[in-house]
Structures are given as structure tokens and as C-alpha cells.
Protein backbone atom coordinates (compact mmCIF):
# COMPACT_ATOMS: atom_id res chain seq x y z
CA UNK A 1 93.44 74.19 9.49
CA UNK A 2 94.61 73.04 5.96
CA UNK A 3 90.96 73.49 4.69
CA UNK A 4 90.25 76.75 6.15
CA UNK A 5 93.52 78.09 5.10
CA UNK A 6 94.75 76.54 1.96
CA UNK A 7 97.39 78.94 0.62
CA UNK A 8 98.23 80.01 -2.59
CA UNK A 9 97.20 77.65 -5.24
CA UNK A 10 98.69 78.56 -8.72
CA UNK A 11 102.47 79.32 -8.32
CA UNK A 12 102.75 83.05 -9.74
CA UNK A 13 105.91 84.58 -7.68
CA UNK A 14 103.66 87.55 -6.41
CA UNK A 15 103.95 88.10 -2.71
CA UNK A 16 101.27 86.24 -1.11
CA UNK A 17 100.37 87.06 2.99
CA UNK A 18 97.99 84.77 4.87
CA UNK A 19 94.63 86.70 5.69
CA UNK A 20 92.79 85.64 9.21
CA UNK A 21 89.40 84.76 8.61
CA UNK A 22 86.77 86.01 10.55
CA UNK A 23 85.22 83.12 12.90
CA UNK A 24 87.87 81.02 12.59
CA UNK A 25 91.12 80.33 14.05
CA UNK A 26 94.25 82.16 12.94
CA UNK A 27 96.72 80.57 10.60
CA UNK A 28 99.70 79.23 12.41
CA UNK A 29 102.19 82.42 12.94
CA UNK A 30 105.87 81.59 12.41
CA UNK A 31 108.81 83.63 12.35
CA UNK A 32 112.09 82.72 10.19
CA UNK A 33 115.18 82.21 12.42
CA UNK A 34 118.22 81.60 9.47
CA UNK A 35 120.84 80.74 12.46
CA UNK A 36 123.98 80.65 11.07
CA UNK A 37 122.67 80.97 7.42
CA UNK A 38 123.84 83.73 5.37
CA UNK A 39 120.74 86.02 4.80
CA UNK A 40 122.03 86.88 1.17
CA UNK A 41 119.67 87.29 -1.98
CA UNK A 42 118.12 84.04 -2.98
CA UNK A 43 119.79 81.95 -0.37
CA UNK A 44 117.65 78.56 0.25
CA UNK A 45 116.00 79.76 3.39
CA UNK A 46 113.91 82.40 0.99
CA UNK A 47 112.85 79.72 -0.72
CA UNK A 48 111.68 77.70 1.96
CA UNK A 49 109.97 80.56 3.56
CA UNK A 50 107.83 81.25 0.28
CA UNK A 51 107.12 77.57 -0.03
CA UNK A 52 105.60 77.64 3.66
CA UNK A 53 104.08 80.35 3.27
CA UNK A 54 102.42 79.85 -0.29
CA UNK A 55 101.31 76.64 2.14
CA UNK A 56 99.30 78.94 4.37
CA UNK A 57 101.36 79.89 7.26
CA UNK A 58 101.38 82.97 8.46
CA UNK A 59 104.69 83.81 8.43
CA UNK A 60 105.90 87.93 8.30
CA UNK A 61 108.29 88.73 5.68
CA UNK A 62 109.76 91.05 3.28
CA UNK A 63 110.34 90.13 -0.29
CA UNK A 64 113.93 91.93 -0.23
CA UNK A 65 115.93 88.59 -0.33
CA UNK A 66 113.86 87.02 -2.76
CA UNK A 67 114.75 86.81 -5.91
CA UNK A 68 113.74 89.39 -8.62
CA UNK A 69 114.07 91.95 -6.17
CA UNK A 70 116.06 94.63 -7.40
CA UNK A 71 118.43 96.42 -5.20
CA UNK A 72 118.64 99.86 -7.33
CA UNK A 73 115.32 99.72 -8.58
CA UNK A 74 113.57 98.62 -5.22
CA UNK A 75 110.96 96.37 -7.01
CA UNK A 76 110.03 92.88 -6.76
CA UNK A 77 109.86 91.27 -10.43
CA UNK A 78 107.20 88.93 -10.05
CA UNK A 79 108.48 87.02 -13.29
CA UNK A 80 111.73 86.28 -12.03
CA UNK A 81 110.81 84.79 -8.98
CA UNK A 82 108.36 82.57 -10.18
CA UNK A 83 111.16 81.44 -13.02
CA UNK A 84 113.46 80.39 -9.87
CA UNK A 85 110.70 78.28 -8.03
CA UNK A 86 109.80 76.73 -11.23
CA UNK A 87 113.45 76.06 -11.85
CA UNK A 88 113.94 78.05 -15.31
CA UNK A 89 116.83 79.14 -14.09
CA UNK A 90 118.63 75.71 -13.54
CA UNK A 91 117.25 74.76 -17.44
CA UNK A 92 118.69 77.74 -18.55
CA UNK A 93 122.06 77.09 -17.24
CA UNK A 94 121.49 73.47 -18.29
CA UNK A 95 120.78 74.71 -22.04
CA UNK A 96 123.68 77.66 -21.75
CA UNK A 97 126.32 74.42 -20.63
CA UNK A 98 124.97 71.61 -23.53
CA UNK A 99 125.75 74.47 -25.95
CA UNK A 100 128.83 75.80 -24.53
CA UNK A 101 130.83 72.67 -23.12
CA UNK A 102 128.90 69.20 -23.26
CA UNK A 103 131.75 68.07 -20.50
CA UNK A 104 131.11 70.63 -18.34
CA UNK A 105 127.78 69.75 -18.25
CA UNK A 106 127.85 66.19 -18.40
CA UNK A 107 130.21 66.66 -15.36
CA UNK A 108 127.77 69.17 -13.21
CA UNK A 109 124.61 67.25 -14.06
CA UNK A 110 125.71 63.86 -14.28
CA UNK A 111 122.25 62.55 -12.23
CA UNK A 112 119.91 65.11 -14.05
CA UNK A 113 120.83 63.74 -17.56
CA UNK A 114 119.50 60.10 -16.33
CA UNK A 115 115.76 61.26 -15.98
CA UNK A 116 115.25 65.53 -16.41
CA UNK A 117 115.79 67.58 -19.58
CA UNK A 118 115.55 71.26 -19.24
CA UNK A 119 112.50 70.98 -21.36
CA UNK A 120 110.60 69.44 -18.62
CA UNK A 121 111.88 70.85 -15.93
CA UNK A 122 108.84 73.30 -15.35
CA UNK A 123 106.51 70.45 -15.50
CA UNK A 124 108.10 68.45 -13.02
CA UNK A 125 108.13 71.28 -10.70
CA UNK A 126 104.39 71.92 -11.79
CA UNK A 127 103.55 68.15 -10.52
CA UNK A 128 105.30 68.40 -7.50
CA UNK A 129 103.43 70.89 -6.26
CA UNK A 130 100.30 69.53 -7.14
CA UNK A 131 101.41 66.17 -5.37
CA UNK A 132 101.83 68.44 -1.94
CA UNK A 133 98.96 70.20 -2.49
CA UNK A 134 96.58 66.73 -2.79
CA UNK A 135 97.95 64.95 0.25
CA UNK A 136 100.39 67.66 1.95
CA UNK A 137 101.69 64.79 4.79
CA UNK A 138 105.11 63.28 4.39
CA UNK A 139 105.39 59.79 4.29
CA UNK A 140 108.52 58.55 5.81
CA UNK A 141 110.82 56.77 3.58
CA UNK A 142 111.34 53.08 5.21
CA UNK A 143 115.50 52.62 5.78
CA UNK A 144 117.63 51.10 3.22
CA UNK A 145 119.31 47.78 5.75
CA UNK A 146 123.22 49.12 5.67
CA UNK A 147 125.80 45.88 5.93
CA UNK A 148 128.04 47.32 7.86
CA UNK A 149 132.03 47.41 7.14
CA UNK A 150 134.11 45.93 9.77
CA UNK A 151 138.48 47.56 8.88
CA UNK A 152 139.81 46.07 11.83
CA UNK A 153 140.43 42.85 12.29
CA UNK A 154 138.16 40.69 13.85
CA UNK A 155 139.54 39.11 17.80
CA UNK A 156 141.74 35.52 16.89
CA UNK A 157 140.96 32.84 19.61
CA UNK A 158 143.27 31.34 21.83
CA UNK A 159 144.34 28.71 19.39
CA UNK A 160 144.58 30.87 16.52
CA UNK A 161 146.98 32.87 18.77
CA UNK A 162 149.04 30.14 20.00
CA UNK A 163 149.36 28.70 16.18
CA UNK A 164 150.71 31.49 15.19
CA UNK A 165 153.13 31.90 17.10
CA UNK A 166 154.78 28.67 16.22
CA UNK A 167 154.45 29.57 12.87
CA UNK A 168 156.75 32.66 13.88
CA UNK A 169 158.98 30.36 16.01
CA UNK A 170 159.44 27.71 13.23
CA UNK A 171 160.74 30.84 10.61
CA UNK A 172 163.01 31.44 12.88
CA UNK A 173 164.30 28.58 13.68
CA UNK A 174 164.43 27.32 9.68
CA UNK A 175 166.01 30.77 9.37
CA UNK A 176 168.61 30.27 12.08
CA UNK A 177 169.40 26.90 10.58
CA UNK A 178 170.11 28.27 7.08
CA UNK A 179 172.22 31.26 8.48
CA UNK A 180 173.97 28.81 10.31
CA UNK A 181 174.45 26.02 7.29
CA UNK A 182 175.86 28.98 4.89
């Protein structure tokens, strides 16, 4: 199915619906249930629905909640949307906070700083998606082994046990004796 229908190849933001091709099976159909998500503008469901369906699903939609959708104008700016898939909008902030407060930003993108500039941000994005798009199957990470933390304290054996309690009866008596000697 991943040959027949192969999805949209260049990221461009426009709205992009699976055709069926005649002869061949249909593209899966799937239908977006948000649950308990809020359904608000730009919200990260969007954006996984226009990743899955730039990846060929058939999926029905409106481009309302996307972003670059105006709400007075009641038109889809292309532009815009393709600037938040491609991340622009993160470098932008990134670029508004290194000019405005190097703390603040050192603070919100503490991680990012170690490896991603704003200045690359669109290429990174641009090699991710070619990564899917040449092998498209996830490869499960193996586990990292976890040593597990143990707060209580571990079971004292019987002799343990009985030791210390005549620890607990010597202090006393040594204490009874010293109370009694002053």
C-alpha cells in the first residue's frame, strides 16, 4: 500500500487529500477521535493528522484547526502552516529570546542549545522527513536496564534482630547505672 499510495512528498502546507486509484485498493480510511484533547487551533492532534495524512492515509478533514487558518478572513495561509511543521516558528521564538533575555532562553531551551540552533532547525526537520519517507517502519528502541531503588529497609535476620536488642538492653542498663551512680 505504501507504493501505490505514497503521499505527499515535498512538505508545502497546502491541503493535501488522498485520491483512490482506479484498480487498486483504497488508501486506509481513518477518522480523528481527539478524546479528551482540546480541539483548539494548532493543538498537536492537527499536526499529527497532517503528518498521517501527508503519509497517505485517507483521513477526512478540514483545515480549520490548522494553523494559518484565519478565523475572520476564512483562508488557509499555506505559508504559515508549512513554517509550523518545519518548525520556523520555534527558531523564531528561539532568535526573539537570545536577543531579548539570554536567561530566559538558556532556561526554556536548555537541551536545544546542546545540539540545534535556530539556523538549522528547518534542515533538521527537512531530514527527518526524508528519513520516514526512505524506510517509514519504526524500529523499537531496545530498553535502557533500570537498577532499581530499594527506600525501605531491607528484612534483618533473626540474629541481627536478637543483637540488637541487647544493644538496646545494654544502653539501658549503662544508663540506669549512671542515673543511679549520680
Amino acid at each position: 500500500m505504501d507504493k501505490i499510495y505514497e503521499g505527499q512528498v515535498e512538505v508545502t502546507g497546502d491541503e493535501y487529500n488522498v485520491e483512490s486509484i482506479d484498480g487498486q485498493p483504497g488508501a486506509f480510511t481513518c477518522y480523528l477521535d481527539a478524546g479528551l484533547a482540546r480541539t483548539t487551533t494548532g493543538n498537536k492532534v492537527f499536526g499529527a493528522l497532517k503528518g498521517a495524512v501527508d503519509g497517505g492515509l485517507s483521513i477526512p478533514h478540514s483545515t480549520k484547526r490548522f494553523p494559518g487558518y484565519g478565523s475572520e478572513s476564512k483562508e488557509f495561509n499555506t505559508e504559515v502552516h508549512r513554517k509550523h511543521i518545519m518548525g520556523q516558528n520555534v527558531a523564531d521564538y528561539m532568535h526573539y529570546l537570545m536577543e531579548e533575555d539570554e536567561d530566559a532562553y538558556k532556561k526554556q531551551f536548555s537541551q536545544y542549545i546542546k545540539n540545534i540552533t535556530p539556523d538549522i532547525m528547518e534542515e533538521m526537520y527537512k531530514k527527518a522527513h526524508a528519513a520516514i519517507q526512505e524506510n517509514p517502519v519504526y524500529e523499537k528502541k531496545s530498553k535502557r536496564e533500570v537498577k532499581k531503588k530499594r527506600w525501605n529497609r531491607p528484612k534483618m535476620s533473626l540474629a541481627q534482630k536478637k543483637d540488637g536488642v541487647a544493644q538496646k538492653k545494654a544502653s539501658f542498663l549503662r544508663a540506669q547505672e549512671w542515673a543511679a551512680d549520680s
